[in-house]
C-alpha atoms as a PDB file:
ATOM      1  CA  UNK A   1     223.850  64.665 -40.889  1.00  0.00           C
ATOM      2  CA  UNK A   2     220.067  64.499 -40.203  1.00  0.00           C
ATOM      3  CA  UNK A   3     219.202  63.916 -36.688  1.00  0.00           C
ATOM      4  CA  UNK A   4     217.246  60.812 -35.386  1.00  0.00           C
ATOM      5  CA  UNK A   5     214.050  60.749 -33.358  1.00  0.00           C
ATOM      6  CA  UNK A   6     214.867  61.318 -30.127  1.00  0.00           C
ATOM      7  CA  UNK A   7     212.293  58.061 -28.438  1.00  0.00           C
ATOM      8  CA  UNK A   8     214.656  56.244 -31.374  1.00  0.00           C
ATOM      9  CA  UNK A   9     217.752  57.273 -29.651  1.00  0.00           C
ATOM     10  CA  UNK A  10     215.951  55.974 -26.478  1.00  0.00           C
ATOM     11  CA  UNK A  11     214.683  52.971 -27.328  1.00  0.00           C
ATOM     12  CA  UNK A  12     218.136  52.194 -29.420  1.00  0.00           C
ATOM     13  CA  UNK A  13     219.461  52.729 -25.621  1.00  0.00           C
ATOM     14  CA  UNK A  14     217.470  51.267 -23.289  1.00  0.00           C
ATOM     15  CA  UNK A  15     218.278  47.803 -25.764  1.00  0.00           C
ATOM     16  CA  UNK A  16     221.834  48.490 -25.537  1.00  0.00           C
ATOM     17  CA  UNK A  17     221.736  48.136 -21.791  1.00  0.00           C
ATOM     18  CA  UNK A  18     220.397  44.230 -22.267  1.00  0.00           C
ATOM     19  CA  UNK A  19     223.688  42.020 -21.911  1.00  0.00           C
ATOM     20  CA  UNK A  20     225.214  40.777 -25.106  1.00  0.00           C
ATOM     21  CA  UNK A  21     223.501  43.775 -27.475  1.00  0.00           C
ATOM     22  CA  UNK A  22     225.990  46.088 -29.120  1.00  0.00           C
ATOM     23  CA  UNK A  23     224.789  49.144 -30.398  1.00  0.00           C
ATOM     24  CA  UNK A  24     224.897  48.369 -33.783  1.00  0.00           C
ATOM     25  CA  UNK A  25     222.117  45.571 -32.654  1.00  0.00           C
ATOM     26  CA  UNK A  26     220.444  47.318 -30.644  1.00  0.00           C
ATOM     27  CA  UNK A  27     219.660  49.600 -33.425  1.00  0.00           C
ATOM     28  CA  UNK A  28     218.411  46.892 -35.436  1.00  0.00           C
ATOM     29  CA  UNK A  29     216.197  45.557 -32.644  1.00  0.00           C
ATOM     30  CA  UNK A  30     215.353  49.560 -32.844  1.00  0.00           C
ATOM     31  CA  UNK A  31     213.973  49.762 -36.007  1.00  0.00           C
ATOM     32  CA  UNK A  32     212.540  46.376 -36.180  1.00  0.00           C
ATOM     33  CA  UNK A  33     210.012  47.196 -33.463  1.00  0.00           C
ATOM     34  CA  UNK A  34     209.211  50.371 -35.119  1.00  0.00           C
ATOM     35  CA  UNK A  35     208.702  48.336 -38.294  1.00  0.00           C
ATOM     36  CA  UNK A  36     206.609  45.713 -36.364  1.00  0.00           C
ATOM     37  CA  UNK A  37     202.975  45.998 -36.613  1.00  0.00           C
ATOM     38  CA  UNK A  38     201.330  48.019 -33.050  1.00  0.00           C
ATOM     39  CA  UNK A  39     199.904  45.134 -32.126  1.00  0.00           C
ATOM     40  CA  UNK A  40     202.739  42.754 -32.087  1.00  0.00           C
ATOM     41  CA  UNK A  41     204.563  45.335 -30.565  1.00  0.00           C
ATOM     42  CA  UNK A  42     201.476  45.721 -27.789  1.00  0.00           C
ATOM     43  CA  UNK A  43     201.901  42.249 -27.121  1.00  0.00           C
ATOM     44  CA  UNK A  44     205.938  42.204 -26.963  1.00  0.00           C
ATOM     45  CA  UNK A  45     205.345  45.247 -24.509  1.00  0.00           C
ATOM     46  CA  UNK A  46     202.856  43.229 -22.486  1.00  0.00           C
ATOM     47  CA  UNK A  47     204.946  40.047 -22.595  1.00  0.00           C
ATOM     48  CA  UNK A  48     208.041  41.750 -20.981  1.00  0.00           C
ATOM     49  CA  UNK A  49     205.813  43.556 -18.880  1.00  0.00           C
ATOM     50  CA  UNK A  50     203.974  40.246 -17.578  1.00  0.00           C
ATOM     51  CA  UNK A  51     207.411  38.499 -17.100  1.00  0.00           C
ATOM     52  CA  UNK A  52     208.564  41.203 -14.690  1.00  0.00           C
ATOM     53  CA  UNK A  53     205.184  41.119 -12.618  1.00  0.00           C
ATOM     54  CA  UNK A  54     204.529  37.005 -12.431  1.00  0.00           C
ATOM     55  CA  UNK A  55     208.252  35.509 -12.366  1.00  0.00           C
ATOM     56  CA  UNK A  56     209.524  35.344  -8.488  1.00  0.00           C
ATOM     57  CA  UNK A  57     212.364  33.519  -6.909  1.00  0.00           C
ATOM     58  CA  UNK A  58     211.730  30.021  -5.442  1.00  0.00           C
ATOM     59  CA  UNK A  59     211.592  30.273  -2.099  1.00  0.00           C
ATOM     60  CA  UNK A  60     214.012  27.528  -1.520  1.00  0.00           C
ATOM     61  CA  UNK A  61     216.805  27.849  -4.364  1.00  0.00           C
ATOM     62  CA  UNK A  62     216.093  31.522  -5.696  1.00  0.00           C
ATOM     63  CA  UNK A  63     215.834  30.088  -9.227  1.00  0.00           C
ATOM     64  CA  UNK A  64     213.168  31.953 -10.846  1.00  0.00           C
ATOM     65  CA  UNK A  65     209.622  30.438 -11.033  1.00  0.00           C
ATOM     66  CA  UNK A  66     205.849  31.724 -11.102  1.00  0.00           C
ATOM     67  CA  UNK A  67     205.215  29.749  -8.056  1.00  0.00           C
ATOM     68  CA  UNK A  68     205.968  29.584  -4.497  1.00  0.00           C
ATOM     69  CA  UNK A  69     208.827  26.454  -5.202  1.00  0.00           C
ATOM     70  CA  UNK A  70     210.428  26.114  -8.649  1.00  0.00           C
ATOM     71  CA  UNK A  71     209.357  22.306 -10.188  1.00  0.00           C
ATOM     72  CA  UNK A  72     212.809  21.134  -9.412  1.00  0.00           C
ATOM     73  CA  UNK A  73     212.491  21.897  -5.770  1.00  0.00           C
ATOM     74  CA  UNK A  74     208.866  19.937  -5.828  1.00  0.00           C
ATOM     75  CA  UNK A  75     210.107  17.518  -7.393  1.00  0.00           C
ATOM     76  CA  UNK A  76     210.041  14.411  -4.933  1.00  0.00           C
ATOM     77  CA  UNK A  77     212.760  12.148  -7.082  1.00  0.00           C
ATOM     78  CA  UNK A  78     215.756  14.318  -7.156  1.00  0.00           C
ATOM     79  CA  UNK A  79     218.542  13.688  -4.952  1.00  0.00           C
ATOM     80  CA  UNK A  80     217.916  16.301  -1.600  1.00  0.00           C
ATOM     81  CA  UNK A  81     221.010  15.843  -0.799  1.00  0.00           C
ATOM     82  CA  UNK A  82     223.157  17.529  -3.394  1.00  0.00           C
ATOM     83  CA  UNK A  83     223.288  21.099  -4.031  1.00  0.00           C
ATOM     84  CA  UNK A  84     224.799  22.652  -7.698  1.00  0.00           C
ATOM     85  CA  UNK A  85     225.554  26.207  -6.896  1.00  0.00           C
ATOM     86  CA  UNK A  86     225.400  28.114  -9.817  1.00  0.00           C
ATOM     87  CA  UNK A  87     225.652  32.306 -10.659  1.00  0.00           C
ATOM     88  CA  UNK A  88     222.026  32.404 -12.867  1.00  0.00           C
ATOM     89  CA  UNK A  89     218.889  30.817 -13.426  1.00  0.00           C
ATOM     90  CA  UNK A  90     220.302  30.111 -17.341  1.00  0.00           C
ATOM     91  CA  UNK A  91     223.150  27.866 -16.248  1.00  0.00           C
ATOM     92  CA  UNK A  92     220.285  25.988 -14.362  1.00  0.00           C
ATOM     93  CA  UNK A  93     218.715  24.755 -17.914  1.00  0.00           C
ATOM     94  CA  UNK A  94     222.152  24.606 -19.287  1.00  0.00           C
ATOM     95  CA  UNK A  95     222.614  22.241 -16.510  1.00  0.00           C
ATOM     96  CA  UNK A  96     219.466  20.242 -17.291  1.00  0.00           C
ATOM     97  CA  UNK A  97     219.992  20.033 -20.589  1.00  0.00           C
ATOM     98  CA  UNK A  98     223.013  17.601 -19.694  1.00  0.00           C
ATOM     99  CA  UNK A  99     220.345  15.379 -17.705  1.00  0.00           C
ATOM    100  CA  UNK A 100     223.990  14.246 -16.051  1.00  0.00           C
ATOM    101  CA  UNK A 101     222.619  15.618 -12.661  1.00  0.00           C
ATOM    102  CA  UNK A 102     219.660  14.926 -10.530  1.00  0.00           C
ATOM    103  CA  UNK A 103     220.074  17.075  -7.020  1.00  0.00           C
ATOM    104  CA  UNK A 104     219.023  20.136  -6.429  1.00  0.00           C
ATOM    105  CA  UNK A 105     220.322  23.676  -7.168  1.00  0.00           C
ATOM    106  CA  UNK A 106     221.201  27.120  -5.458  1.00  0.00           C
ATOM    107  CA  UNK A 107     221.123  29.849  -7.907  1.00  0.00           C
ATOM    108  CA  UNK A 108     222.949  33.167  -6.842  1.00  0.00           C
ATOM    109  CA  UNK A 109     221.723  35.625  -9.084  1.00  0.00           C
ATOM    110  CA  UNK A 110     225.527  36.983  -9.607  1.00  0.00           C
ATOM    111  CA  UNK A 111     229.387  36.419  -8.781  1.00  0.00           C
ATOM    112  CA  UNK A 112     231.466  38.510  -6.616  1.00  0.00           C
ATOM    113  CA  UNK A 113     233.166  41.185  -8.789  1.00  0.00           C
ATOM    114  CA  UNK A 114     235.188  44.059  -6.705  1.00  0.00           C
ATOM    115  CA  UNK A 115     235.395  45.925 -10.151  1.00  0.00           C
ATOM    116  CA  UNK A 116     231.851  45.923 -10.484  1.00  0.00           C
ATOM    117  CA  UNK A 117     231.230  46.591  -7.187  1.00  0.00           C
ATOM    118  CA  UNK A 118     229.411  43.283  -5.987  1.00  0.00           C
ATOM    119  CA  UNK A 119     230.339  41.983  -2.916  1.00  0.00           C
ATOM    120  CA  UNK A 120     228.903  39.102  -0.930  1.00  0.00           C
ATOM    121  CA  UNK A 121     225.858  40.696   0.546  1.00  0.00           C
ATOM    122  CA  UNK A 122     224.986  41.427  -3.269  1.00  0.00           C
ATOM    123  CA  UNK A 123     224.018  38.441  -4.068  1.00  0.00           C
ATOM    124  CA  UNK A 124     222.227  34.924  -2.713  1.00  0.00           C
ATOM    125  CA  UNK A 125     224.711  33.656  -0.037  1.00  0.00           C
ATOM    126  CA  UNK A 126     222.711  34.078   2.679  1.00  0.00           C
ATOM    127  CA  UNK A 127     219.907  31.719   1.466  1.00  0.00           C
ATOM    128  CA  UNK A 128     222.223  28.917   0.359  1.00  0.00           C
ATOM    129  CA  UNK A 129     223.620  28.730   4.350  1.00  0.00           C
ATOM    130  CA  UNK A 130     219.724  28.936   5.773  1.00  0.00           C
ATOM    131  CA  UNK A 131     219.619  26.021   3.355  1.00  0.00           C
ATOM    132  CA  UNK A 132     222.608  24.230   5.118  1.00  0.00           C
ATOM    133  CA  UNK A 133     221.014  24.824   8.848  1.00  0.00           C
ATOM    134  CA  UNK A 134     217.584  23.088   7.518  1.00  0.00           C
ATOM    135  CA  UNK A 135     217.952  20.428   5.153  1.00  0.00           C
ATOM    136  CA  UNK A 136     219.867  17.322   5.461  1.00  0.00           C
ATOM    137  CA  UNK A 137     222.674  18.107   3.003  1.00  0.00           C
ATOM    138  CA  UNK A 138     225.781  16.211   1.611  1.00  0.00           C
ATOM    139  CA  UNK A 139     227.687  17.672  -0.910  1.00  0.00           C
ATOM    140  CA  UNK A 140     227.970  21.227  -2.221  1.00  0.00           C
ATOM    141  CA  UNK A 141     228.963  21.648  -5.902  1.00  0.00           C
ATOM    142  CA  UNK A 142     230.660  25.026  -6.791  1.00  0.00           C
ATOM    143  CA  UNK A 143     229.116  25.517 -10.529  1.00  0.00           C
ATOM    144  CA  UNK A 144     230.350  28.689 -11.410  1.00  0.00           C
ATOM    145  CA  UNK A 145     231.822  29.991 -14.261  1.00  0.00           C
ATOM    146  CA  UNK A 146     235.369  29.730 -14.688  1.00  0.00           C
ATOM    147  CA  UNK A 147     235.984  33.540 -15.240  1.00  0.00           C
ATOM    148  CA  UNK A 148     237.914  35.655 -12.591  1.00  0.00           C
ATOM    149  CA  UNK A 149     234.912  36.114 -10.427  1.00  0.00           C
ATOM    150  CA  UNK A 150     233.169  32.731 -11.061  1.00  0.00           C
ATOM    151  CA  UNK A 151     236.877  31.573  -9.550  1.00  0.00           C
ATOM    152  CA  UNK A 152     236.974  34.490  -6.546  1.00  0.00           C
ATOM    153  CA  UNK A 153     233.025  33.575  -5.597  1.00  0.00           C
ATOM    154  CA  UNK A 154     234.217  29.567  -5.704  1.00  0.00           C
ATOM    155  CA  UNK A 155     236.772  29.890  -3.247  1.00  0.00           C
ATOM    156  CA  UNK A 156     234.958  32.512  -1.382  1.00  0.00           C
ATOM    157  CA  UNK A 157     232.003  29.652  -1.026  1.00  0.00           C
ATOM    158  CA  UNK A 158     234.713  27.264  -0.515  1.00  0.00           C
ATOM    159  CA  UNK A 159     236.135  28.742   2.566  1.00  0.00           C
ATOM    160  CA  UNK A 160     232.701  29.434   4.604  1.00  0.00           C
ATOM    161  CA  UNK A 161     231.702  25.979   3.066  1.00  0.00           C
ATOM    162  CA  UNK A 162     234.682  24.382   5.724  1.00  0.00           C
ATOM    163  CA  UNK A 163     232.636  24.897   8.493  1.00  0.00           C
ATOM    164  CA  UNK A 164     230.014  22.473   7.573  1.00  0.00           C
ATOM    165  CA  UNK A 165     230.204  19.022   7.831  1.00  0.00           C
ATOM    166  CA  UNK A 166     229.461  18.032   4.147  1.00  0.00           C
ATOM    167  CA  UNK A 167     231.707  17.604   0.823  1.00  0.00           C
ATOM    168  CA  UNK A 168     232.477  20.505  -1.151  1.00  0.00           C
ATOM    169  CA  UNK A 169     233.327  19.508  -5.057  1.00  0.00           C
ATOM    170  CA  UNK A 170     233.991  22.297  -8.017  1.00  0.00           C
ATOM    171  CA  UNK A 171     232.669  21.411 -11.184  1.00  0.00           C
ATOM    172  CA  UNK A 172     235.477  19.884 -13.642  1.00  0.00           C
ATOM    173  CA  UNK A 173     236.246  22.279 -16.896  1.00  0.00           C
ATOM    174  CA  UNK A 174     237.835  20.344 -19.606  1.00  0.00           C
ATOM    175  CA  UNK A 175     236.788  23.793 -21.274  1.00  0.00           C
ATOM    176  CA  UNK A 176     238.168  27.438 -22.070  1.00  0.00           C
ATOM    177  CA  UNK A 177     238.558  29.214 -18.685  1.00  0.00           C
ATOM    178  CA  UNK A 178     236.480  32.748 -19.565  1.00  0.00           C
ATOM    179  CA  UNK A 179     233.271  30.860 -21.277  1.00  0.00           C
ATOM    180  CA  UNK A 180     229.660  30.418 -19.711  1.00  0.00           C
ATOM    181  CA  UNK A 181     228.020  26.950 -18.812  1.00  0.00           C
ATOM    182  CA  UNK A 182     225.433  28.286 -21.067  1.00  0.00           C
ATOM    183  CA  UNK A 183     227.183  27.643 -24.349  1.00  0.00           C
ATOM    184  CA  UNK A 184     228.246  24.246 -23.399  1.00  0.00           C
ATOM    185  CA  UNK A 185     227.071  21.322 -25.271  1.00  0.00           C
ATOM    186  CA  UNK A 186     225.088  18.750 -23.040  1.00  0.00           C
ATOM    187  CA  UNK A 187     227.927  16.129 -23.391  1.00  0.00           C
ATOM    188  CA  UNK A 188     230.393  18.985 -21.801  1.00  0.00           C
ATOM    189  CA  UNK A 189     228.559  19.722 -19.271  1.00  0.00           C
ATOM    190  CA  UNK A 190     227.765  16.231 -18.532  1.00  0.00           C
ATOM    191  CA  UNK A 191     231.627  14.994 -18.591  1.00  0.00           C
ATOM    192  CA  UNK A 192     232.588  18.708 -16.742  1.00  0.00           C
ATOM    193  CA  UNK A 193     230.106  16.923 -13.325  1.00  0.00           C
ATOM    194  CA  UNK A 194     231.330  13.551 -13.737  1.00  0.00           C
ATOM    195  CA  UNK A 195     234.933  15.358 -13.047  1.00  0.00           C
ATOM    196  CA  UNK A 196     234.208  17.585 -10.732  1.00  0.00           C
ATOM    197  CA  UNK A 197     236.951  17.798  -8.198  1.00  0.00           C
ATOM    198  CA  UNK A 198     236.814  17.815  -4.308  1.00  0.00           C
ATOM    199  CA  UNK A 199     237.299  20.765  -2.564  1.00  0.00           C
ATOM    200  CA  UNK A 200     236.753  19.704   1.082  1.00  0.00           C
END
């Protein structure tokens, strides 16, 4: 069997690190970019590259921005007094897209997983309680994912959560425990806040 390049082999494997890319795909994503003219590839490179240097975390609700505040957090007409708590920027705009909520968010950038060795520290916890000491908050919604560790960061957040004087709700899931809020349809989404059930 004839060999392949060897920058092939690593470029077929630095893709196949990217969540959601089998090998097989990442060794059509491979290929493609070979295929692609240098310059569209220049700019692809320079894209990703740009990304990485100019997106930051909003100061306030670590959901990722080019600015010091994320527009949601500027904005002056949502609700300050509700925060959606969710595990990644993506199930902020899935979120949005239901335009069935109008507070604010805290995004975590990752669930407690013991088998993946994430713990607390690991991701934004801290933040979310600086949050609770400053602002004049109400309710807490618990918007993860309703996997094994979306569940086991939920009542983690649910149990420091009791020492605040506020309402703590998790979202409602008339949907398949193991999915992502980011392949929701708007109406699910919307219906899955409007049942969201109380906590605390």
């Amino acid at each position: 069997m004839a060999r392949r390049a060897q920058s092939i082999d690593a470029l077929i494997a630095a893709l196949n690190h990217l969540p959601g890319i089998g090998t097989k795909t990442a060794q059509r994503l491979a290929y493609h970019i070979i295929d692609m003219d240098e310059g569209d590839v220049a700019h692809l490179a320079s894209t990703i590259v740009d990304a990485k240097h100019t997106v930051k975390k909003c100061r306030v609700c670590q959901n990722f921005t080019d600015e010091e505040l994320c527009d949601i957090c500027r904005d002056p007409t949502r609700d300050r007094s509700t925060i959606c708590v969710v595990e990644f920027p993506k199930d902020v705009e899935a979120l949005e897209r239901s335009h069935g909520y109008h507070g604010l968010y805290h995004v975590l950038h990752g669930v407690i997983s013991p088998s993946k060795g994430k713990s607390a520290e690991d991701i934004s916890i801290d933040e979310l309680f600086e949050r609770l000491r400053t602002e004049d908050i109400r309710e807490i919604i618990l918007a993860t994912n309703p996997t094994g560790d979306g569940e086991t960061t939920a009542l983690y957040l649910s149990g420091l959560l009791k020492n605040f004087d506020l309402q703590v709700s998790r979202i409602g899931y008339g949907l398949p425990v193991g999915g992502d809020l980011e392949f929701y349809d708007e109406v699910t989404i919307s219906t899955a806040l409007e049942n969201r059930r109380i906590l605390k």
